[in-house]
PDB file of N, CA and C in Angstrom:
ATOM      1  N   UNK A   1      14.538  -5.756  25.761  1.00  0.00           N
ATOM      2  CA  UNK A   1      14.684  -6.523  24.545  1.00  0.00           C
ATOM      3  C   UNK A   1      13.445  -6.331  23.671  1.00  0.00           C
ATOM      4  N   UNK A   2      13.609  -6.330  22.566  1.00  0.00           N
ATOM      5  CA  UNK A   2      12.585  -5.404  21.699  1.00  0.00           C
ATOM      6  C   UNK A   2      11.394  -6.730  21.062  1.00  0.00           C
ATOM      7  N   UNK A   3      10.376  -6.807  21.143  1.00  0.00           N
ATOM      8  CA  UNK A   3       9.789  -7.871  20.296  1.00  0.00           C
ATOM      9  C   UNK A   3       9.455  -8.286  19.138  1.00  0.00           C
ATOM     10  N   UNK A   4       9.622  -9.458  19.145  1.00  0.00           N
ATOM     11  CA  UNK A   4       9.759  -9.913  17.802  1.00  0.00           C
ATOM     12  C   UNK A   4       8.078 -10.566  17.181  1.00  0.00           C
ATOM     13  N   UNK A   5       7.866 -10.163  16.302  1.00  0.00           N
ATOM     14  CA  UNK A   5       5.987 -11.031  15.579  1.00  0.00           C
ATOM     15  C   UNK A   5       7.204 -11.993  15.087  1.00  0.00           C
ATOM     16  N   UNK A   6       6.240 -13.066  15.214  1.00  0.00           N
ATOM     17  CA  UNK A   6       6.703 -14.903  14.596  1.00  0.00           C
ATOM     18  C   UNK A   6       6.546 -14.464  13.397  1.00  0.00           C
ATOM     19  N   UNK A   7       5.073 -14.085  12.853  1.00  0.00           N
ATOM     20  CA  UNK A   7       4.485 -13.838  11.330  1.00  0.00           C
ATOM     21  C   UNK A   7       5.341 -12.954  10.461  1.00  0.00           C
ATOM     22  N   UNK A   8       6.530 -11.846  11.223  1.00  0.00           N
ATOM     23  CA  UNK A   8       7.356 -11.355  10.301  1.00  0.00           C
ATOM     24  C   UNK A   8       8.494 -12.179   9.812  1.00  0.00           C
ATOM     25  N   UNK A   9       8.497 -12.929  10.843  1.00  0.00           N
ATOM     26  CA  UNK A   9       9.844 -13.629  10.372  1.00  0.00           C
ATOM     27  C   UNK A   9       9.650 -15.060   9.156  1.00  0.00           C
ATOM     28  N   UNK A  10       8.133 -15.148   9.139  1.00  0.00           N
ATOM     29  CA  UNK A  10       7.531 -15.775   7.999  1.00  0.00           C
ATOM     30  C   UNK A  10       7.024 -15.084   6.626  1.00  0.00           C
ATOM     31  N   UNK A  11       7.102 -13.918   6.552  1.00  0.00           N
ATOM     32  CA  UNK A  11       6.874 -13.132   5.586  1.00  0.00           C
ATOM     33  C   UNK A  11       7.021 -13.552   4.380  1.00  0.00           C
ATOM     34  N   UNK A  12       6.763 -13.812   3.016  1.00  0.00           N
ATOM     35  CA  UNK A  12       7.326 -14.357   1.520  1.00  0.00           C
ATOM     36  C   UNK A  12       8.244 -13.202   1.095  1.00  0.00           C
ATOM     37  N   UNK A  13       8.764 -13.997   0.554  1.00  0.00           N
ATOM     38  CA  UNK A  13       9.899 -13.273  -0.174  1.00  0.00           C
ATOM     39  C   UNK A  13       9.684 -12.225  -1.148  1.00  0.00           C
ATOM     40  N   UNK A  14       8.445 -12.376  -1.287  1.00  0.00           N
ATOM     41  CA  UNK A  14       8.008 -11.357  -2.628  1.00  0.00           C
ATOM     42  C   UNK A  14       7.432  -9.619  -1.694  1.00  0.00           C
ATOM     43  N   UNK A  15       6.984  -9.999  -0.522  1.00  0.00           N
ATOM     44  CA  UNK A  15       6.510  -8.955   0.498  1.00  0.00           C
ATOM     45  C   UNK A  15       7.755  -8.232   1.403  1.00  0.00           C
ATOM     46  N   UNK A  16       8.810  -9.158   1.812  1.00  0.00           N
ATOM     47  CA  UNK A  16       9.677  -8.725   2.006  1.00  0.00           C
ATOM     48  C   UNK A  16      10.536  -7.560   1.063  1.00  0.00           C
ATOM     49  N   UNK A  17      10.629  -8.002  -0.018  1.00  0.00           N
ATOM     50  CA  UNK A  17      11.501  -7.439  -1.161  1.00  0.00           C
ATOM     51  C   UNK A  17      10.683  -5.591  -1.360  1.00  0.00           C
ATOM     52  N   UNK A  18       9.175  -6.243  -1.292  1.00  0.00           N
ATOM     53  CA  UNK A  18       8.523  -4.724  -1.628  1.00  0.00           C
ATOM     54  C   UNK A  18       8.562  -4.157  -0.558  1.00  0.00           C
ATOM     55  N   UNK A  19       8.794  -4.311   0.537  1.00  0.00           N
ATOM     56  CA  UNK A  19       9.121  -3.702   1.842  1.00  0.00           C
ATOM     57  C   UNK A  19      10.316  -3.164   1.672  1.00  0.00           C
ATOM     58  N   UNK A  20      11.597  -3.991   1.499  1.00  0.00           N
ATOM     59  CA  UNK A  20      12.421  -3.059   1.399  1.00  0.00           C
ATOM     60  C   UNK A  20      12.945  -2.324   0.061  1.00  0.00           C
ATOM     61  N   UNK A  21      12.075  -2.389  -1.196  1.00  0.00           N
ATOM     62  CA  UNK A  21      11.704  -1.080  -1.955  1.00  0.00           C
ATOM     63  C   UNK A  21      10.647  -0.174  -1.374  1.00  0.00           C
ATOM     64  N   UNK A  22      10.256  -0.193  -1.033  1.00  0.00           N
ATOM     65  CA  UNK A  22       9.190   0.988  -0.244  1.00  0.00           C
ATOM     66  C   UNK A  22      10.416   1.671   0.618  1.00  0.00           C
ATOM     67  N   UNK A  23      10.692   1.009   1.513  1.00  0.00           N
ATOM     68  CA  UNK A  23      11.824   1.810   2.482  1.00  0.00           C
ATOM     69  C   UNK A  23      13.192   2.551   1.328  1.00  0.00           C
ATOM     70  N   UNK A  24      13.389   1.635   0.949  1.00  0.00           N
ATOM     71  CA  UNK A  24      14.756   2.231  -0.153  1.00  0.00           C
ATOM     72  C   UNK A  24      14.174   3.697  -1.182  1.00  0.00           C
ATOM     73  N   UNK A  25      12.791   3.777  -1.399  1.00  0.00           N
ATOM     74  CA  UNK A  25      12.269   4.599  -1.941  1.00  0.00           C
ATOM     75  C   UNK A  25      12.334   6.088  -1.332  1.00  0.00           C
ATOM     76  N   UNK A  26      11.404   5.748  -0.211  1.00  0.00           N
ATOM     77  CA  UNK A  26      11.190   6.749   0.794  1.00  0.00           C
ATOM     78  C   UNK A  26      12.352   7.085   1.235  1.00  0.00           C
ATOM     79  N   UNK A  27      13.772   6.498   1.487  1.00  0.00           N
ATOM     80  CA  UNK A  27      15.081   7.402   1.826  1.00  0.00           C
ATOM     81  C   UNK A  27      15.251   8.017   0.556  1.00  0.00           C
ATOM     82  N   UNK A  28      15.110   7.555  -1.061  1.00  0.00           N
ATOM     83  CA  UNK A  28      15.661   7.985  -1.751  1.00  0.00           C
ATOM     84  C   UNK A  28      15.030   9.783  -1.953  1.00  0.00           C
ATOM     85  N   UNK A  29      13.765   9.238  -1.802  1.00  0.00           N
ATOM     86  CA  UNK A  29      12.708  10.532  -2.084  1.00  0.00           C
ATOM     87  C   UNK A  29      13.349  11.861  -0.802  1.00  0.00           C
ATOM     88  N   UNK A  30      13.571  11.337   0.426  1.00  0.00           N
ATOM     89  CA  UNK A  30      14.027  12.228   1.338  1.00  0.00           C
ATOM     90  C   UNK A  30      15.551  13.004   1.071  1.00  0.00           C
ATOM     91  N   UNK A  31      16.206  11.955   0.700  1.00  0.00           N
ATOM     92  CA  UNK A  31      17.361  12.722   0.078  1.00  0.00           C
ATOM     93  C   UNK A  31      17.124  14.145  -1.028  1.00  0.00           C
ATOM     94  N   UNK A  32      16.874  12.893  -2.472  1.00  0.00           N
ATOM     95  CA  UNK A  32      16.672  14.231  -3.190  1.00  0.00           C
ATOM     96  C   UNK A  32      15.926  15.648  -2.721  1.00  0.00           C
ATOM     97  N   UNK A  33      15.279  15.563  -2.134  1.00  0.00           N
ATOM     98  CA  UNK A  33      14.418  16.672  -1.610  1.00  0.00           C
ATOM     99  C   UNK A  33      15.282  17.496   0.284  1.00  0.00           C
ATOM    100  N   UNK A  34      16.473  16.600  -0.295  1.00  0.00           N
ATOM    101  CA  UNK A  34      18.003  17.682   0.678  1.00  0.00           C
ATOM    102  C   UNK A  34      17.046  17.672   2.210  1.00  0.00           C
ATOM    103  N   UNK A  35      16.840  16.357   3.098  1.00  0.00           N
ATOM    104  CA  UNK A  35      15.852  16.661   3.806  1.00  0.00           C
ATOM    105  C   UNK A  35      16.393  16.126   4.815  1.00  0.00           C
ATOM    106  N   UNK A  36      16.980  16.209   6.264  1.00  0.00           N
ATOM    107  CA  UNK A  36      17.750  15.034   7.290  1.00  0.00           C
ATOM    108  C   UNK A  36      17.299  14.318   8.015  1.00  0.00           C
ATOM    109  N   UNK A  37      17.539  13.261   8.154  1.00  0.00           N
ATOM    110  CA  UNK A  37      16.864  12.191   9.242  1.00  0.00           C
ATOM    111  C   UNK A  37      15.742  13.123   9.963  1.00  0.00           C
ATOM    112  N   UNK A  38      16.641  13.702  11.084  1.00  0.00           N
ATOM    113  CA  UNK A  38      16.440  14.362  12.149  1.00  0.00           C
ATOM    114  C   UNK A  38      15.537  15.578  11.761  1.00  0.00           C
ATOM    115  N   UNK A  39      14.851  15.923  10.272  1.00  0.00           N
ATOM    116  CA  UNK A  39      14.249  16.873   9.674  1.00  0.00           C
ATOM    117  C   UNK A  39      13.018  15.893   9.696  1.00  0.00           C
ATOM    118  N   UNK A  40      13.269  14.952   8.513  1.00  0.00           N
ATOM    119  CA  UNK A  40      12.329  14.090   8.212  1.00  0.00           C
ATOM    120  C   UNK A  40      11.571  13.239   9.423  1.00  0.00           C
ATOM    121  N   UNK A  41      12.012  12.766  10.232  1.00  0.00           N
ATOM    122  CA  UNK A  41      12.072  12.271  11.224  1.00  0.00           C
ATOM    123  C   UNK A  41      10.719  13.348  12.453  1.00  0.00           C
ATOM    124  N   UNK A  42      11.212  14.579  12.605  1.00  0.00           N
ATOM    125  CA  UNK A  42      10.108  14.989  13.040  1.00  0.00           C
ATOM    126  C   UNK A  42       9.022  15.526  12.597  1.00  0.00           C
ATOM    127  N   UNK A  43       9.278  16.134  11.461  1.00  0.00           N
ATOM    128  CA  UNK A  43       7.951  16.062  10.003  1.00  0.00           C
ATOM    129  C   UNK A  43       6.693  15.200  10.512  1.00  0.00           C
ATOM    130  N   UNK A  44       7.397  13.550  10.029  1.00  0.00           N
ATOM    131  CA  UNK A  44       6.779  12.492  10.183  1.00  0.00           C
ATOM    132  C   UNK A  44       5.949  12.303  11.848  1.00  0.00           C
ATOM    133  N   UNK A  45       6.592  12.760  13.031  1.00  0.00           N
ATOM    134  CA  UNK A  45       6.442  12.551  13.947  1.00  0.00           C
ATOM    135  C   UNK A  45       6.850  11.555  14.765  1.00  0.00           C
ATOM    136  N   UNK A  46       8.152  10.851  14.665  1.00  0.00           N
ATOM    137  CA  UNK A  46       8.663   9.748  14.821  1.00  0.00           C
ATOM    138  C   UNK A  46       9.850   9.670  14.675  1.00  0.00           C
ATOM    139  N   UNK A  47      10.785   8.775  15.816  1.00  0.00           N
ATOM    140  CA  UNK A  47      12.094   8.982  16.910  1.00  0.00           C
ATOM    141  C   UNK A  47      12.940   8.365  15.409  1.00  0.00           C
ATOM    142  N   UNK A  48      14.376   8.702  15.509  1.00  0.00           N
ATOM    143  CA  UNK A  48      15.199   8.446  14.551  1.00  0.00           C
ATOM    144  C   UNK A  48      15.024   6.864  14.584  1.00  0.00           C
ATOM    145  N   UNK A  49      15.099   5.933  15.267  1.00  0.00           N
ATOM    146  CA  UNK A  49      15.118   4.608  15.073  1.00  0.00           C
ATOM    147  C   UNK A  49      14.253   4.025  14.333  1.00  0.00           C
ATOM    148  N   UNK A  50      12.770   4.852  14.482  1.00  0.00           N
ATOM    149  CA  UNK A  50      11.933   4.240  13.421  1.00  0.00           C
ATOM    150  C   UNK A  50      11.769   4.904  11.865  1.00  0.00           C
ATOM    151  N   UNK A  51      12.402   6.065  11.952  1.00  0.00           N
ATOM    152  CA  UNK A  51      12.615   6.523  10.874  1.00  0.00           C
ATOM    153  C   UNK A  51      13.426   5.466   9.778  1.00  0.00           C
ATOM    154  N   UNK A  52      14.653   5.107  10.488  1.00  0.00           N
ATOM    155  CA  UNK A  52      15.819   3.588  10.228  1.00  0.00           C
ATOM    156  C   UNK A  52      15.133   2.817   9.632  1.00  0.00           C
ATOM    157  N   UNK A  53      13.865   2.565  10.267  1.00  0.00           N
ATOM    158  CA  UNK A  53      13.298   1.137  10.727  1.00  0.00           C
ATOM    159  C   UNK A  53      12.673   1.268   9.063  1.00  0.00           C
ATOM    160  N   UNK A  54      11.593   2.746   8.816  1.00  0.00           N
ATOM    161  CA  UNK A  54      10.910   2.962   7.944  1.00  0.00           C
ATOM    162  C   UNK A  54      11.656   2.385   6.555  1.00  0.00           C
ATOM    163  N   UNK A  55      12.973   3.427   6.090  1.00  0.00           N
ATOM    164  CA  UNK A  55      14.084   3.094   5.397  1.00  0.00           C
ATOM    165  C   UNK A  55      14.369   2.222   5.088  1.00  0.00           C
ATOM    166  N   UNK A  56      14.940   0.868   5.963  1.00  0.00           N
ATOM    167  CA  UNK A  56      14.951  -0.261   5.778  1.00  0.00           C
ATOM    168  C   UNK A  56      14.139  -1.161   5.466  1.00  0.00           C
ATOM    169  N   UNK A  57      12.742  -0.840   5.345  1.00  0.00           N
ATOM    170  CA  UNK A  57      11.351  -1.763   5.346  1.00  0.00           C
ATOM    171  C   UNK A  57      11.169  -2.632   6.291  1.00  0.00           C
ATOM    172  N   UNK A  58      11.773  -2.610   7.528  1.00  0.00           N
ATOM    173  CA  UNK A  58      10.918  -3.346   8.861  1.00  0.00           C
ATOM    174  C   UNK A  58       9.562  -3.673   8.893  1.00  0.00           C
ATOM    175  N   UNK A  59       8.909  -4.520   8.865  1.00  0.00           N
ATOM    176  CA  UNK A  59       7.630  -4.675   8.497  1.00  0.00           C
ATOM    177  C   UNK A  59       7.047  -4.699  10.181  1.00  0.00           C
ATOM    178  N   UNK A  60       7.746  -4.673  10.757  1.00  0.00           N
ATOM    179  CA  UNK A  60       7.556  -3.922  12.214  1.00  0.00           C
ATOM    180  C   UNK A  60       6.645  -2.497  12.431  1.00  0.00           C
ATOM    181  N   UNK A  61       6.662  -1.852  11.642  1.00  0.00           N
ATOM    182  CA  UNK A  61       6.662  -0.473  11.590  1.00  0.00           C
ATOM    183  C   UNK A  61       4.971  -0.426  10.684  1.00  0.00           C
ATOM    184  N   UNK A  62       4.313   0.808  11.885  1.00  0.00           N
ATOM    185  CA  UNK A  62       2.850   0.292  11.196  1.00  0.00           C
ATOM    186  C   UNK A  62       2.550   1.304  10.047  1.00  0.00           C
ATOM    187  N   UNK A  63       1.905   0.632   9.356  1.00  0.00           N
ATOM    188  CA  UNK A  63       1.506   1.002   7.909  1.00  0.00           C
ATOM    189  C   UNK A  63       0.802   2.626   7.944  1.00  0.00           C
ATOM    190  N   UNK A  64       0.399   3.124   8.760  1.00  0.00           N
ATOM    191  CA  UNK A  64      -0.213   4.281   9.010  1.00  0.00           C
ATOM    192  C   UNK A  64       1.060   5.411   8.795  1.00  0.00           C
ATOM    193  N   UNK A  65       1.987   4.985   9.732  1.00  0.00           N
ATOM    194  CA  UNK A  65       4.082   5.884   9.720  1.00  0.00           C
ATOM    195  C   UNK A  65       3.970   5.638   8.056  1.00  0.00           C
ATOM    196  N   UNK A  66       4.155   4.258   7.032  1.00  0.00           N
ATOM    197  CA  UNK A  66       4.272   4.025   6.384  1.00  0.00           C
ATOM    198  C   UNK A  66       3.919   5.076   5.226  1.00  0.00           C
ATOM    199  N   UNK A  67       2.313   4.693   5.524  1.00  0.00           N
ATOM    200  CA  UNK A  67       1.690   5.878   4.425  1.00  0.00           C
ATOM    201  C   UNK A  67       1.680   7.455   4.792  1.00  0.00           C
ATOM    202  N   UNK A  68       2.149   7.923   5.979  1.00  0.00           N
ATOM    203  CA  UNK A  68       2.481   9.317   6.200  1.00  0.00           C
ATOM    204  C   UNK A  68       3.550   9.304   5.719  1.00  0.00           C
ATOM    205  N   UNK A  69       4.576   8.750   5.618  1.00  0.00           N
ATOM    206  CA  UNK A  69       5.858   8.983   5.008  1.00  0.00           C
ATOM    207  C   UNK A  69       5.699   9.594   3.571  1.00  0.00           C
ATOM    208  N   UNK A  70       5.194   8.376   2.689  1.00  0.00           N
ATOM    209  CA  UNK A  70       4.924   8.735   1.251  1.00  0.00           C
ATOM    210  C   UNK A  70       3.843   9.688   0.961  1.00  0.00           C
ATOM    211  N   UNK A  71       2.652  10.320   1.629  1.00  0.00           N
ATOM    212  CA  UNK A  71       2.315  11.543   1.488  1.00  0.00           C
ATOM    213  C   UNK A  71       2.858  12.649   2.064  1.00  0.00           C
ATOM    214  N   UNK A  72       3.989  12.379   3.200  1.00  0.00           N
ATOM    215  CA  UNK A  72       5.406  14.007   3.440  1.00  0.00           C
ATOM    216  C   UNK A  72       6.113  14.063   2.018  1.00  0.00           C
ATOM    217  N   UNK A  73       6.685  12.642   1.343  1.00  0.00           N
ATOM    218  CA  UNK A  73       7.307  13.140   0.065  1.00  0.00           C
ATOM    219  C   UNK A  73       6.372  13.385  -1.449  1.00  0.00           C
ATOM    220  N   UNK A  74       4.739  12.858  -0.918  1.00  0.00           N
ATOM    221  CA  UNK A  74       4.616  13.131  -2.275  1.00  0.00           C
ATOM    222  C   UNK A  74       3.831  12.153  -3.020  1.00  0.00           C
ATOM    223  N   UNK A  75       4.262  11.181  -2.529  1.00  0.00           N
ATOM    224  CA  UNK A  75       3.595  10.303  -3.530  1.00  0.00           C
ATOM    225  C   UNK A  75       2.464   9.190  -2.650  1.00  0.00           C
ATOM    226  N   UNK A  76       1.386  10.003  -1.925  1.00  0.00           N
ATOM    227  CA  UNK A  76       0.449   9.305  -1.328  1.00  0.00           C
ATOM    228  C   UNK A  76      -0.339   9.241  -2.309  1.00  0.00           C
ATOM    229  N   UNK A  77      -0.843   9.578  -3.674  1.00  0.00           N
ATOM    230  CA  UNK A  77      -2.234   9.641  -4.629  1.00  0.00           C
ATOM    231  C   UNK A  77      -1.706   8.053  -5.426  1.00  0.00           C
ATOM    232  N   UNK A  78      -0.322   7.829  -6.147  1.00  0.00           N
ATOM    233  CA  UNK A  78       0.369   6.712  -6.388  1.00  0.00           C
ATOM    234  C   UNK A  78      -0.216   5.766  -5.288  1.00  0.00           C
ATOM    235  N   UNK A  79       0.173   5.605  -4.110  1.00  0.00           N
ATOM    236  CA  UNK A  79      -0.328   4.577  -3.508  1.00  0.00           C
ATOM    237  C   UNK A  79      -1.943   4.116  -3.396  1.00  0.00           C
ATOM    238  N   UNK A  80      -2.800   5.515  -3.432  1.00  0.00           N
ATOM    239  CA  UNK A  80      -3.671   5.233  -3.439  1.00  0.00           C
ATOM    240  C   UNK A  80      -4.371   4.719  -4.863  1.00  0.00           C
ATOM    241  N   UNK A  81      -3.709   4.561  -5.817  1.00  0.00           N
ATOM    242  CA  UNK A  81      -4.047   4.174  -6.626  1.00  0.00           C
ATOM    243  C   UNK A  81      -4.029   2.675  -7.014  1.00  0.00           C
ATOM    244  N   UNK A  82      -2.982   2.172  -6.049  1.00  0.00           N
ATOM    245  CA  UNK A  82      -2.928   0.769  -5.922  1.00  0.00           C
ATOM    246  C   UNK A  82      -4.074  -0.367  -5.019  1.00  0.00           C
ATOM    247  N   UNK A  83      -4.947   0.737  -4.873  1.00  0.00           N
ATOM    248  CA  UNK A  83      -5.614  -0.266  -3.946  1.00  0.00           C
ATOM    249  C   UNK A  83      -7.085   0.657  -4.709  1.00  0.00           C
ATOM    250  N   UNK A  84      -7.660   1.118  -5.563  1.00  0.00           N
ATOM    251  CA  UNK A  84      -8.426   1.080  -6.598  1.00  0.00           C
ATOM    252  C   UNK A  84      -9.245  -0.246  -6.842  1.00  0.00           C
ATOM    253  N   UNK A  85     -10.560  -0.444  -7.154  1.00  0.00           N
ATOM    254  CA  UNK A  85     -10.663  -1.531  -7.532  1.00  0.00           C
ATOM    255  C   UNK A  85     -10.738  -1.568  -9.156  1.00  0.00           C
ATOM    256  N   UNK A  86     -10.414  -0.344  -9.720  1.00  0.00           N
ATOM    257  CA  UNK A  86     -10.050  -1.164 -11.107  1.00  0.00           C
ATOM    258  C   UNK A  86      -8.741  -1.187 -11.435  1.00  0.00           C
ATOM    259  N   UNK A  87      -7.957  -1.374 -10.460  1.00  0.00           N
ATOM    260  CA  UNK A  87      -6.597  -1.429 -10.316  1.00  0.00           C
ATOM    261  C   UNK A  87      -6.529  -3.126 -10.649  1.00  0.00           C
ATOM    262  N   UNK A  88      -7.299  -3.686  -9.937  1.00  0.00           N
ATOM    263  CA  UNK A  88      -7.582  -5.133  -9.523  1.00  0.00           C
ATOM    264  C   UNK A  88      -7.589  -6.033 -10.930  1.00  0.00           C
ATOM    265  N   UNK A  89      -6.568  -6.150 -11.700  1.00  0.00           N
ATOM    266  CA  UNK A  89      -6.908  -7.120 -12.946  1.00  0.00           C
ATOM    267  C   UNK A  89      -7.364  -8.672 -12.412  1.00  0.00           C
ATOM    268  N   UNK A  90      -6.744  -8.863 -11.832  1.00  0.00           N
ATOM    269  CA  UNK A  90      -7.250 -10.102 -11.584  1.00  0.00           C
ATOM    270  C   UNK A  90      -9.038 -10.094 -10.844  1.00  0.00           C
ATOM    271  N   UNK A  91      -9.326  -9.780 -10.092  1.00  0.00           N
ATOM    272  CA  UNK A  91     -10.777  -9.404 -10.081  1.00  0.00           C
ATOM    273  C   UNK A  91     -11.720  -8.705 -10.789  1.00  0.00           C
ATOM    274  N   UNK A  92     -10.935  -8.161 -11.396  1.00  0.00           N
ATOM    275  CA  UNK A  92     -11.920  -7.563 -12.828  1.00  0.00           C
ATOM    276  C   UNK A  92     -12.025  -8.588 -13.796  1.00  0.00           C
ATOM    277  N   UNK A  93     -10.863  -9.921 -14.153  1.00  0.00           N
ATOM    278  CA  UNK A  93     -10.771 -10.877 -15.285  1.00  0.00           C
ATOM    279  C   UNK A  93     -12.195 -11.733 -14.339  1.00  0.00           C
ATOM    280  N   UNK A  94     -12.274 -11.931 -13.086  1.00  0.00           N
ATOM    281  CA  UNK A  94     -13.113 -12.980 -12.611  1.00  0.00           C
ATOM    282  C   UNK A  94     -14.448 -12.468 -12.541  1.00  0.00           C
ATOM    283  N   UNK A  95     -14.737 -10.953 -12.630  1.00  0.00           N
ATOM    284  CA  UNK A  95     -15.739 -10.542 -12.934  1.00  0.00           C
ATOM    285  C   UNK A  95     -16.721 -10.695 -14.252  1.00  0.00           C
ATOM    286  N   UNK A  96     -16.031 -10.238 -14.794  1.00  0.00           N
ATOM    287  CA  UNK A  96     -16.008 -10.273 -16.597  1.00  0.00           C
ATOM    288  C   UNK A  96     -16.324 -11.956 -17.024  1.00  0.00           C
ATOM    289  N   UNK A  97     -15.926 -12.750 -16.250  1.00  0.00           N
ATOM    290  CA  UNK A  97     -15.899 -14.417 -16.329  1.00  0.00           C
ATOM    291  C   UNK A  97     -17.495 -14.723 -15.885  1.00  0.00           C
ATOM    292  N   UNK A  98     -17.739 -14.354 -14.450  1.00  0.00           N
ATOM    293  CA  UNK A  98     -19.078 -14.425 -14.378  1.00  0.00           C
ATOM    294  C   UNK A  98     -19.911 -14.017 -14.824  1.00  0.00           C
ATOM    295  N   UNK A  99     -20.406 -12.964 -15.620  1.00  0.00           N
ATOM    296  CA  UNK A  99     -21.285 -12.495 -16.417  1.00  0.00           C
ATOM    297  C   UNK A  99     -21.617 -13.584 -17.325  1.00  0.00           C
ATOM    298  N   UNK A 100     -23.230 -13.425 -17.757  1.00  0.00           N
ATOM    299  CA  UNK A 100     -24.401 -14.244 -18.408  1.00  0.00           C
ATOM    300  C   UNK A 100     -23.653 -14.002 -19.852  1.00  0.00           C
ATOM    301  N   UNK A 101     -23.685 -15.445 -20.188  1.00  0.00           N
ATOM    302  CA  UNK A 101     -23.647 -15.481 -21.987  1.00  0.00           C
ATOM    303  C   UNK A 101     -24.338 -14.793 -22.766  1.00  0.00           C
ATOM    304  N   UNK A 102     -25.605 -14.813 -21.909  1.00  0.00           N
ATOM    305  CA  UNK A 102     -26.464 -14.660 -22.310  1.00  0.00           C
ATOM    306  C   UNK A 102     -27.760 -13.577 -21.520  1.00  0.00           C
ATOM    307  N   UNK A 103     -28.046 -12.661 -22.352  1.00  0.00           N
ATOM    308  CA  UNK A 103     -29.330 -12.017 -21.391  1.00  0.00           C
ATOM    309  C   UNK A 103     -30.937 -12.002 -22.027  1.00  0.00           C
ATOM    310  N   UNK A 104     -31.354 -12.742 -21.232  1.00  0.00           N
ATOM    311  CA  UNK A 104     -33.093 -12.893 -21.585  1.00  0.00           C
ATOM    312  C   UNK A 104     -34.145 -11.945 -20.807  1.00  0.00           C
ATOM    313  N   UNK A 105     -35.049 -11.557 -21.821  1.00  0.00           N
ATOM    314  CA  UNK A 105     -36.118 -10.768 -21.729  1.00  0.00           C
ATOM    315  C   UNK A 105     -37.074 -11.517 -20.391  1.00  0.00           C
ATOM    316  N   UNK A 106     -36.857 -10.421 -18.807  1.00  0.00           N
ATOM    317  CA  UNK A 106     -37.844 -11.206 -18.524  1.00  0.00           C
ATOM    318  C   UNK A 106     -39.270 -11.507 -18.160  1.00  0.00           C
ATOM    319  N   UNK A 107     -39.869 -12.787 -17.923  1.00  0.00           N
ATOM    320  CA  UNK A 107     -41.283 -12.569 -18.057  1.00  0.00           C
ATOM    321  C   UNK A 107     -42.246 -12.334 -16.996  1.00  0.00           C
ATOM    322  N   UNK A 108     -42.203 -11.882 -16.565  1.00  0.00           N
ATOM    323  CA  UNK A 108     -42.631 -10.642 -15.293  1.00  0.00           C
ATOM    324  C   UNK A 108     -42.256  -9.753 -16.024  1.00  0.00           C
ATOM    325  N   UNK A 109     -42.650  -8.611 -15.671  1.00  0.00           N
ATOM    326  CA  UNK A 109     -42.709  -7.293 -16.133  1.00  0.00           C
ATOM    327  C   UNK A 109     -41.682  -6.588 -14.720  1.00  0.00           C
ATOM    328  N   UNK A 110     -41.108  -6.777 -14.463  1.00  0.00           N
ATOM    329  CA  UNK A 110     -40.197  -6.368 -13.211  1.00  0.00           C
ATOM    330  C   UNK A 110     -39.826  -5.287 -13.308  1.00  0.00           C
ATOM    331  N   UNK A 111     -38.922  -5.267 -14.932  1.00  0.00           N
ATOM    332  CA  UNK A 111     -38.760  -3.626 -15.368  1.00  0.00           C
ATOM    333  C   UNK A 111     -39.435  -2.685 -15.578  1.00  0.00           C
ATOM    334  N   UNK A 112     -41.021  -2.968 -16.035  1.00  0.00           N
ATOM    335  CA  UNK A 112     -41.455  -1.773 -15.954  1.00  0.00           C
ATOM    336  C   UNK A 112     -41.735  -1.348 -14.880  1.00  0.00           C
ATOM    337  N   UNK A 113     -41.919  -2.056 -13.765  1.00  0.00           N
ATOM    338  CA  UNK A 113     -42.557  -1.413 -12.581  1.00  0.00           C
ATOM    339  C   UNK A 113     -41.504  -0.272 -12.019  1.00  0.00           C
ATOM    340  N   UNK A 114     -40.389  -0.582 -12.574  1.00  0.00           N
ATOM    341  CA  UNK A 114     -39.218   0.412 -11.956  1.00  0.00           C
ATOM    342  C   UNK A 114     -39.017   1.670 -12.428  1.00  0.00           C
TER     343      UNK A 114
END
């Protein structure tokens, strides 16, 4: 009997959904590119079930299969672009937030010594 993580079956709905666009992707990408399970499948290095598993977005399935998948079809530089940190709007807006109103000359000479 195969095991189950508690934490997948708690997953949000918003992680779920991109899971199974990631999987729906990666079959789509294998198709167009006329490619078979059983092709793709050993490419990847991995038994037809998890190939399924990949497809479907099982969040079972570790992220390493994941990202070999999308650099066999192609689009590993895309992903890596998502995890960029000036990808990050929201940490770039909180960056930009902390910065000084204001910048003063200071009195030590600190800079010149540098």
């Amino acid at each position: 009997m195969p095991r189950t993580n508690k934490s997948f079956q708690q997953l949000p709905a918003a992680v779920q959904s991109a899971l199974l666009e990631f999987g729906s992707a990666i079959r789509v990408a294998r198709i167009r590119r006329r490619q078979t399970v059983q092709d793709f499948a050993s490419r990847l290095g991995v038994t037809l079930p998890t190939l399924r598993k990949i497809e479907r977005g099982d969040p079972g399935v570790a992220l390493a299969t994941f990202v070999t998948a999308l650099w066999l079809i192609g689009l590993l530089d895309r992903f890596r672009d998502l995890a960029k940190p000036e990808s990050d709007v929201l940490g770039n807006r909180l960056e930009v937030s902390r910065l000084p109103r204001r910048v003063r000359r200071s009195t030590d000479d600190e800079l010149d010594r540098l």
